[in-house]
PDB file of N, CA and C in Angstrom:
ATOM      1  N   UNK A   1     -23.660  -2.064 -75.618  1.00  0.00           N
ATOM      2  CA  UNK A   1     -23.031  -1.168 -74.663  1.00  0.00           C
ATOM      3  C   UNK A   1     -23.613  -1.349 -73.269  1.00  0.00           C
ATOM      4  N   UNK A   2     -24.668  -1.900 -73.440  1.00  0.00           N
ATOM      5  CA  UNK A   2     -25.482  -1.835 -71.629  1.00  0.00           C
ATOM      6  C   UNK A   2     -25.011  -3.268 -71.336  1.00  0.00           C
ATOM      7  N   UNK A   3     -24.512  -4.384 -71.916  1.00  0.00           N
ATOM      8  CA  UNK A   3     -24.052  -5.473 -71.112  1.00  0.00           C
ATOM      9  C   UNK A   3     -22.845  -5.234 -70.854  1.00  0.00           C
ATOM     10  N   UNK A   4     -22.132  -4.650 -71.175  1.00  0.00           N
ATOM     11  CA  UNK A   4     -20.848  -4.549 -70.122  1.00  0.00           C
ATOM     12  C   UNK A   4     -21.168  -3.762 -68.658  1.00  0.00           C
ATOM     13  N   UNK A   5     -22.173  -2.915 -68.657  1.00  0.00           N
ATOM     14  CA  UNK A   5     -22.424  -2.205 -67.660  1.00  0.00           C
ATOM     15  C   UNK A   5     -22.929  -2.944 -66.733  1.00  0.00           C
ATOM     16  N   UNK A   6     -23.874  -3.723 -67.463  1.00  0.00           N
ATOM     17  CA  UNK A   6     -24.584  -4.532 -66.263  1.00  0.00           C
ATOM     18  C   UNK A   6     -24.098  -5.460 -65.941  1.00  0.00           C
ATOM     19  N   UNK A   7     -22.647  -6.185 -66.567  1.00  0.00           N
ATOM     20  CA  UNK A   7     -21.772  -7.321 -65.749  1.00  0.00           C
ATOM     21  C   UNK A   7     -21.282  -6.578 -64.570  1.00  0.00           C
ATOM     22  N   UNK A   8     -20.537  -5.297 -65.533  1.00  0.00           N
ATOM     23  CA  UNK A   8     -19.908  -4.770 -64.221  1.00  0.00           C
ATOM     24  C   UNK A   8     -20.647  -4.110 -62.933  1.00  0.00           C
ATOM     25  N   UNK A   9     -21.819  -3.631 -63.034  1.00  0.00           N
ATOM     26  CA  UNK A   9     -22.594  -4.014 -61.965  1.00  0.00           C
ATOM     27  C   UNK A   9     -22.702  -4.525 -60.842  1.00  0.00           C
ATOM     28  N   UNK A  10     -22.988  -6.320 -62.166  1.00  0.00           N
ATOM     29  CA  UNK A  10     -23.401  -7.227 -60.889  1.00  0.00           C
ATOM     30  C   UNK A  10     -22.494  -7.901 -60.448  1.00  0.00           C
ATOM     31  N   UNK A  11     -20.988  -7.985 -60.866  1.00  0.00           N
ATOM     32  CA  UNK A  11     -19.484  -8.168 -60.375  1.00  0.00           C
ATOM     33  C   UNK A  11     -19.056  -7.017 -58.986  1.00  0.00           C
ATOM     34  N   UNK A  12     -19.619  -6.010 -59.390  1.00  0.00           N
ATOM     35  CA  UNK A  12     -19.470  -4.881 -57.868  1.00  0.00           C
ATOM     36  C   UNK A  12     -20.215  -5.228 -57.170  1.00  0.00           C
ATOM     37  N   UNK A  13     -21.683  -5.851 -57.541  1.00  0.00           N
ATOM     38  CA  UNK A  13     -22.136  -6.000 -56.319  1.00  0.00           C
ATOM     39  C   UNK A  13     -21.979  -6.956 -55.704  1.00  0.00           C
ATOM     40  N   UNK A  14     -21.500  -8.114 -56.452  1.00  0.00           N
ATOM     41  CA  UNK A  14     -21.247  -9.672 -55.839  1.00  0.00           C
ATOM     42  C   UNK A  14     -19.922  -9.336 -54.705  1.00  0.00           C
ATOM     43  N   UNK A  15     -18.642  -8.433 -55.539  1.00  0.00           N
ATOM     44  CA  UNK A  15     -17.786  -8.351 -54.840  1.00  0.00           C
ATOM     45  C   UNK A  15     -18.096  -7.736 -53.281  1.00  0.00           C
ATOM     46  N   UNK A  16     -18.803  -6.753 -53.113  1.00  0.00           N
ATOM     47  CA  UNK A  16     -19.092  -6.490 -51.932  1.00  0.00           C
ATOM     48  C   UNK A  16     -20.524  -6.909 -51.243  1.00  0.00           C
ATOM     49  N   UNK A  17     -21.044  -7.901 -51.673  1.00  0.00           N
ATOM     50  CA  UNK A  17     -21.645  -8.968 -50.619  1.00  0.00           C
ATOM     51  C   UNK A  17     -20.416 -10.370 -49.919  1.00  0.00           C
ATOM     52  N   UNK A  18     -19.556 -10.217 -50.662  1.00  0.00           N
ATOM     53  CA  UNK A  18     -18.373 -10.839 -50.599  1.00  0.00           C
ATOM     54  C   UNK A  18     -17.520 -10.463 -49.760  1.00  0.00           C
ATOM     55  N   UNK A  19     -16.989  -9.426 -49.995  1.00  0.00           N
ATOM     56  CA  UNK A  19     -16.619  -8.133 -48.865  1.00  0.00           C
ATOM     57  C   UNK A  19     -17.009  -8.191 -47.603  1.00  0.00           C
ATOM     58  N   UNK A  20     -18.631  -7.922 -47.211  1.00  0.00           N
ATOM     59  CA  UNK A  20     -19.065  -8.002 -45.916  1.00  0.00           C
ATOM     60  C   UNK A  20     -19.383  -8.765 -45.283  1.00  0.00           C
ATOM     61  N   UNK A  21     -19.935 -10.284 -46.302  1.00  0.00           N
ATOM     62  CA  UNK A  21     -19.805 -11.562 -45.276  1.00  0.00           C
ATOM     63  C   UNK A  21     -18.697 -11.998 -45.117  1.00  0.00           C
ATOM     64  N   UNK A  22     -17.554 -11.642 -45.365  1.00  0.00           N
ATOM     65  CA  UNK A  22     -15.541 -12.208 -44.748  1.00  0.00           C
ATOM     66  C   UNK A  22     -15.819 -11.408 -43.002  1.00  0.00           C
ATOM     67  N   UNK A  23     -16.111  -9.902 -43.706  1.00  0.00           N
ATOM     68  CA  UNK A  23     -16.431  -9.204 -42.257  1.00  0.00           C
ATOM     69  C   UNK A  23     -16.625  -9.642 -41.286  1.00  0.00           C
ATOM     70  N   UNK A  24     -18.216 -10.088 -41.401  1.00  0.00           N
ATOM     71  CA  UNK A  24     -19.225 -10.679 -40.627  1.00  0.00           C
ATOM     72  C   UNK A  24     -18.604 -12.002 -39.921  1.00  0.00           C
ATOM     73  N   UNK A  25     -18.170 -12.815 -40.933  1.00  0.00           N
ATOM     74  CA  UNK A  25     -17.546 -14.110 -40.511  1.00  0.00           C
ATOM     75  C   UNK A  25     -16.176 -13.648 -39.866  1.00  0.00           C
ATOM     76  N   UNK A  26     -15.360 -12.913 -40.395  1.00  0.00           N
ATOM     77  CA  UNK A  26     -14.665 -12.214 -38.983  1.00  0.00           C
ATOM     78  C   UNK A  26     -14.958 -11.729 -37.679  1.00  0.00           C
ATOM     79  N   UNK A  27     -15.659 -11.317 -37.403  1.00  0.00           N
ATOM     80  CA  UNK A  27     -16.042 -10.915 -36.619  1.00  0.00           C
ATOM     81  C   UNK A  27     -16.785 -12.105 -35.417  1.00  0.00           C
ATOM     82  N   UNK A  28     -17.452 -12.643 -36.169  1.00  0.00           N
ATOM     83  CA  UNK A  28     -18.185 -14.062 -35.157  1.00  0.00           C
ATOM     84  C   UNK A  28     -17.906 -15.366 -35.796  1.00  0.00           C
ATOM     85  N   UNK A  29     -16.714 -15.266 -36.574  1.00  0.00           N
ATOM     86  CA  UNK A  29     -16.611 -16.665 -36.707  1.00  0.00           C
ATOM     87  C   UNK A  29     -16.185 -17.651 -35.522  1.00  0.00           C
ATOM     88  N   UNK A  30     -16.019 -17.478 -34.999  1.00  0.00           N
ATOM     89  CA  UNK A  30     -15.119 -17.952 -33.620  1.00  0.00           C
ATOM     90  C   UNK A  30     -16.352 -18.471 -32.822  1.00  0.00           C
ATOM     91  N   UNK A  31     -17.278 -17.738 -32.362  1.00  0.00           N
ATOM     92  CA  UNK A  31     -18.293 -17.846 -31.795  1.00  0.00           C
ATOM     93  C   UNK A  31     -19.496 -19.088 -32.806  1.00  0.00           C
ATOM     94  N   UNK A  32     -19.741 -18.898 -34.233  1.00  0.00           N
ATOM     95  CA  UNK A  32     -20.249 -19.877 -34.753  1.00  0.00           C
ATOM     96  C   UNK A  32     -19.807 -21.005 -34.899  1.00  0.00           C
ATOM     97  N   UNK A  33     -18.185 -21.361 -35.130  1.00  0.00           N
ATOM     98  CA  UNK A  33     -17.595 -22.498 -35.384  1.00  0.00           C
ATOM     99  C   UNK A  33     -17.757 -23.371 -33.878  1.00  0.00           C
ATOM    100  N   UNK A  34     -17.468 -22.502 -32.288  1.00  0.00           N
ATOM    101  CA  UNK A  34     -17.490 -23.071 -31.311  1.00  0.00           C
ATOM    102  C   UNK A  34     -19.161 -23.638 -30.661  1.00  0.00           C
ATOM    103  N   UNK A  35     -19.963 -23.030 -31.799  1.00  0.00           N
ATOM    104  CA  UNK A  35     -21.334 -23.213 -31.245  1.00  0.00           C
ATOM    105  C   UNK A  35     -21.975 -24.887 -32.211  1.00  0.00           C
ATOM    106  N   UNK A  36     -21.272 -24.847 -33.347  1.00  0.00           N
ATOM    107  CA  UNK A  36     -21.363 -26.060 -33.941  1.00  0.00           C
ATOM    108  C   UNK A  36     -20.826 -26.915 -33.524  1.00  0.00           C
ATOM    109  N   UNK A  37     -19.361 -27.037 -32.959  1.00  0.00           N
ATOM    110  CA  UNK A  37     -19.107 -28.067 -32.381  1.00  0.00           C
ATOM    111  C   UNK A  37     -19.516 -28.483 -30.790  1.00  0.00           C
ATOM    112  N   UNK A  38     -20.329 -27.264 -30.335  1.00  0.00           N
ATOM    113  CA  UNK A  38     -21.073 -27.438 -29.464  1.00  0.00           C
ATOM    114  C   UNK A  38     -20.366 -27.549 -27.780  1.00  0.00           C
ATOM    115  N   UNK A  39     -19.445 -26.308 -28.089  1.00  0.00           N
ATOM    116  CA  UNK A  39     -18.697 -26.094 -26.959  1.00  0.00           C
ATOM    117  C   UNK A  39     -19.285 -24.446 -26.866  1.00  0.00           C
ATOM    118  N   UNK A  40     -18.708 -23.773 -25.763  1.00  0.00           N
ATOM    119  CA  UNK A  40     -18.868 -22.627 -25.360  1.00  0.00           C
ATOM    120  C   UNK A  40     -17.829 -21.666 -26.026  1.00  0.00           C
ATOM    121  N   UNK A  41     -18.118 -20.510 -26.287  1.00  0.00           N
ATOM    122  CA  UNK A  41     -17.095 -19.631 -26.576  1.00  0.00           C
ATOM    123  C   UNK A  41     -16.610 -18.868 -26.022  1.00  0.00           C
ATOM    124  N   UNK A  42     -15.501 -18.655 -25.624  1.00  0.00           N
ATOM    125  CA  UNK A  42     -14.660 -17.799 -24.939  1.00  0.00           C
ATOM    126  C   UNK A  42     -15.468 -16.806 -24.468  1.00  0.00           C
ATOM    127  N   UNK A  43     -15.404 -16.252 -23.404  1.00  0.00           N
ATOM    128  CA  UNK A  43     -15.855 -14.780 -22.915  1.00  0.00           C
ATOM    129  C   UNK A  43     -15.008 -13.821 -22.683  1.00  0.00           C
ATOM    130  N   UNK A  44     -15.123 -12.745 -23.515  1.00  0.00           N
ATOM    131  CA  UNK A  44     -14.275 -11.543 -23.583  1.00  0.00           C
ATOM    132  C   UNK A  44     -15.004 -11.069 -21.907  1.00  0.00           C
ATOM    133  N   UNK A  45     -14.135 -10.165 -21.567  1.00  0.00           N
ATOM    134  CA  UNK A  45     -14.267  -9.394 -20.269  1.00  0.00           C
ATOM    135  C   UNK A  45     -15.232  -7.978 -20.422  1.00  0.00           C
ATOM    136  N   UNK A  46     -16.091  -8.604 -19.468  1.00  0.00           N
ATOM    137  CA  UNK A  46     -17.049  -7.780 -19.331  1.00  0.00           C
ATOM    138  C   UNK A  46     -16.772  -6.412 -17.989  1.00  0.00           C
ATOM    139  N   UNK A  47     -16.596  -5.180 -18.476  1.00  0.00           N
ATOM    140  CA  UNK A  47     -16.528  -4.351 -17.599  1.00  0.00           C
ATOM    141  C   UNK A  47     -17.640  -3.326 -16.874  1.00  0.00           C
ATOM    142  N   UNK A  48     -17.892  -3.848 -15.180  1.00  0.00           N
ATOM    143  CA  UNK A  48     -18.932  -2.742 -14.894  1.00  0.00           C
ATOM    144  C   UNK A  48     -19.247  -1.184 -15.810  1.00  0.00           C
ATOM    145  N   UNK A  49     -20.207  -0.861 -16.038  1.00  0.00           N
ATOM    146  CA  UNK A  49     -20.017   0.884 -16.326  1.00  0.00           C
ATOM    147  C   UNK A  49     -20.951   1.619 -15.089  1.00  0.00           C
ATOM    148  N   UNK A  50     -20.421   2.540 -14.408  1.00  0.00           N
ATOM    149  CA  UNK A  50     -20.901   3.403 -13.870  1.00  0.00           C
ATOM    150  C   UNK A  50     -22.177   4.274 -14.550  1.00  0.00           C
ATOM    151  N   UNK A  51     -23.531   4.584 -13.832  1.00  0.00           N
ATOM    152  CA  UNK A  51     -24.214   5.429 -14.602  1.00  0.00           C
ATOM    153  C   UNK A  51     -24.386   6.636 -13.341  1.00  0.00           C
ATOM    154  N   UNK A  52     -23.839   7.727 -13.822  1.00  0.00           N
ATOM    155  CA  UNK A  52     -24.137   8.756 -13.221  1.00  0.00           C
ATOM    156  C   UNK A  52     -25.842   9.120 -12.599  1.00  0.00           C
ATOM    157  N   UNK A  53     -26.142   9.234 -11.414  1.00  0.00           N
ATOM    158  CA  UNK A  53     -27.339   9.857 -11.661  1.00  0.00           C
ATOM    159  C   UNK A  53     -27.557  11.030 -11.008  1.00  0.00           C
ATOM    160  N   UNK A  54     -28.448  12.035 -10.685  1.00  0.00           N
ATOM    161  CA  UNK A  54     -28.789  13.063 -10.251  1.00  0.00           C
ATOM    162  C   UNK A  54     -29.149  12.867  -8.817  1.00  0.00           C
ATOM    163  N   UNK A  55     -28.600  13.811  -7.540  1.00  0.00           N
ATOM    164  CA  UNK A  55     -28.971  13.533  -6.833  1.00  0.00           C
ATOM    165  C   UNK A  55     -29.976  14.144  -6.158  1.00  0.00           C
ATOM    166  N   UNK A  56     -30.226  15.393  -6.430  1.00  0.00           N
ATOM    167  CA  UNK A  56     -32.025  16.314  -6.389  1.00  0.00           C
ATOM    168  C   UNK A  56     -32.190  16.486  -7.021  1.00  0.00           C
ATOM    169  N   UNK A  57     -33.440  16.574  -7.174  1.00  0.00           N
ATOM    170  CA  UNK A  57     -34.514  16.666  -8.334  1.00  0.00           C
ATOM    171  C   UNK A  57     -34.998  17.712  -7.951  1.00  0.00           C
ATOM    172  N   UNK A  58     -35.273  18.720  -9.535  1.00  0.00           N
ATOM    173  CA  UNK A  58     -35.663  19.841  -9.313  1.00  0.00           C
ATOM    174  C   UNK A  58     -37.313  19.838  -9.334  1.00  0.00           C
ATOM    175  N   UNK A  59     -37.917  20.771  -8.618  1.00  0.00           N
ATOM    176  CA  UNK A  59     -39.334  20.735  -9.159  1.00  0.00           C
ATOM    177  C   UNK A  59     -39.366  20.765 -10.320  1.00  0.00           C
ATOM    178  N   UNK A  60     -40.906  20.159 -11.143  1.00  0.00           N
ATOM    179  CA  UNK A  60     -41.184  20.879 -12.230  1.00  0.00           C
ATOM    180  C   UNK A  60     -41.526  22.692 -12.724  1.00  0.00           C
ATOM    181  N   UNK A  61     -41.346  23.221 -13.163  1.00  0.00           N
ATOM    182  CA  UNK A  61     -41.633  24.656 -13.006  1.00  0.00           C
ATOM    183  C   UNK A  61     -42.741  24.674 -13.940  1.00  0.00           C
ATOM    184  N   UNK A  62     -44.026  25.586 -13.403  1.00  0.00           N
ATOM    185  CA  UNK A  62     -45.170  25.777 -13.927  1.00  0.00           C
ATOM    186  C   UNK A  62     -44.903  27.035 -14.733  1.00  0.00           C
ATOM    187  N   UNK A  63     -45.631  27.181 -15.698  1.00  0.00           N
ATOM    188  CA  UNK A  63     -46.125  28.808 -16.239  1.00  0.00           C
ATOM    189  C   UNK A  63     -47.269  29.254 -15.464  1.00  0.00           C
ATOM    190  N   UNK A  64     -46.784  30.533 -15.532  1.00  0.00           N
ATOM    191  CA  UNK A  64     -47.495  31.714 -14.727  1.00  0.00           C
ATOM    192  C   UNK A  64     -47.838  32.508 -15.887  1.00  0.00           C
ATOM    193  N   UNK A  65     -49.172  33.319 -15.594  1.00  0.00           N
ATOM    194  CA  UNK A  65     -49.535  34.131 -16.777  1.00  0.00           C
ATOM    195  C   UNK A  65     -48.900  35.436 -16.516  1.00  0.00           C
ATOM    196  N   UNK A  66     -48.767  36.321 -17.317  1.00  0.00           N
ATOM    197  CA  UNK A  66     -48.090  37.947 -17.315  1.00  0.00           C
ATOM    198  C   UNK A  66     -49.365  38.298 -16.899  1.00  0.00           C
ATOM    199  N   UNK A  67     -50.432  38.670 -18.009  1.00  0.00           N
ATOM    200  CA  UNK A  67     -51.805  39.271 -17.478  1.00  0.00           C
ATOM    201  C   UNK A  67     -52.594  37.991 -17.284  1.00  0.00           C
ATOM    202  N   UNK A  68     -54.030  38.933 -16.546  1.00  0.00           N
ATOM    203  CA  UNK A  68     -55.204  37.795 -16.791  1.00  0.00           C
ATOM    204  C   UNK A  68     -56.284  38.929 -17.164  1.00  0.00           C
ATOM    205  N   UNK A  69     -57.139  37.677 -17.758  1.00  0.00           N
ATOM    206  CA  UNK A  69     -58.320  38.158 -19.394  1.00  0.00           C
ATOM    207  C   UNK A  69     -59.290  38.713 -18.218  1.00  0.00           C
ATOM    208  N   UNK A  70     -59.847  40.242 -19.192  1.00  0.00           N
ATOM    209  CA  UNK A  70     -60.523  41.262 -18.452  1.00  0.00           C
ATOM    210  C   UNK A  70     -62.017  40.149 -18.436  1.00  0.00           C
ATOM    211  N   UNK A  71     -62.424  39.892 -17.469  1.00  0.00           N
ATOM    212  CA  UNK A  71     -64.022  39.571 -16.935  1.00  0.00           C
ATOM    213  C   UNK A  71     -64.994  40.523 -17.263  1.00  0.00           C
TER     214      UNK A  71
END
């Protein structure tokens, strides 16, 4: 009873190492195939991004005590 479990197992797990390197190779195959034959790969368009920043700066704010310790 435990070898059917453990084919099916290691058939799920083969299938999805299988699964995610198609991914992977989707994703950059284009870029590896053009790097073996030793050309450049296309460049997708790169768009500036704006970063907001602050234009005053606040002080830091200190603590102040309520009381102070009787001497």
């Amino acid at each position: 009873m435990i070898a059917p479990l453990g084919t099916l197992a290691f058939l799920a797990t083969l299938w999805l190492i299988v699964v995610l390197g198609a991914s992977i190779l989707e994703e950059s195959g284009a870029r590896i195939a053009a790097s073996l034959r030793g050309k450049a790969a296309s460049r997708s368009l790169s768009v500036p991004v704006r970063v907001r920043t602050r234009s005053r700066f606040q002080q830091p704010m200190r603590a102040k005590p309520r009381w102070r310790a009787a001497a």
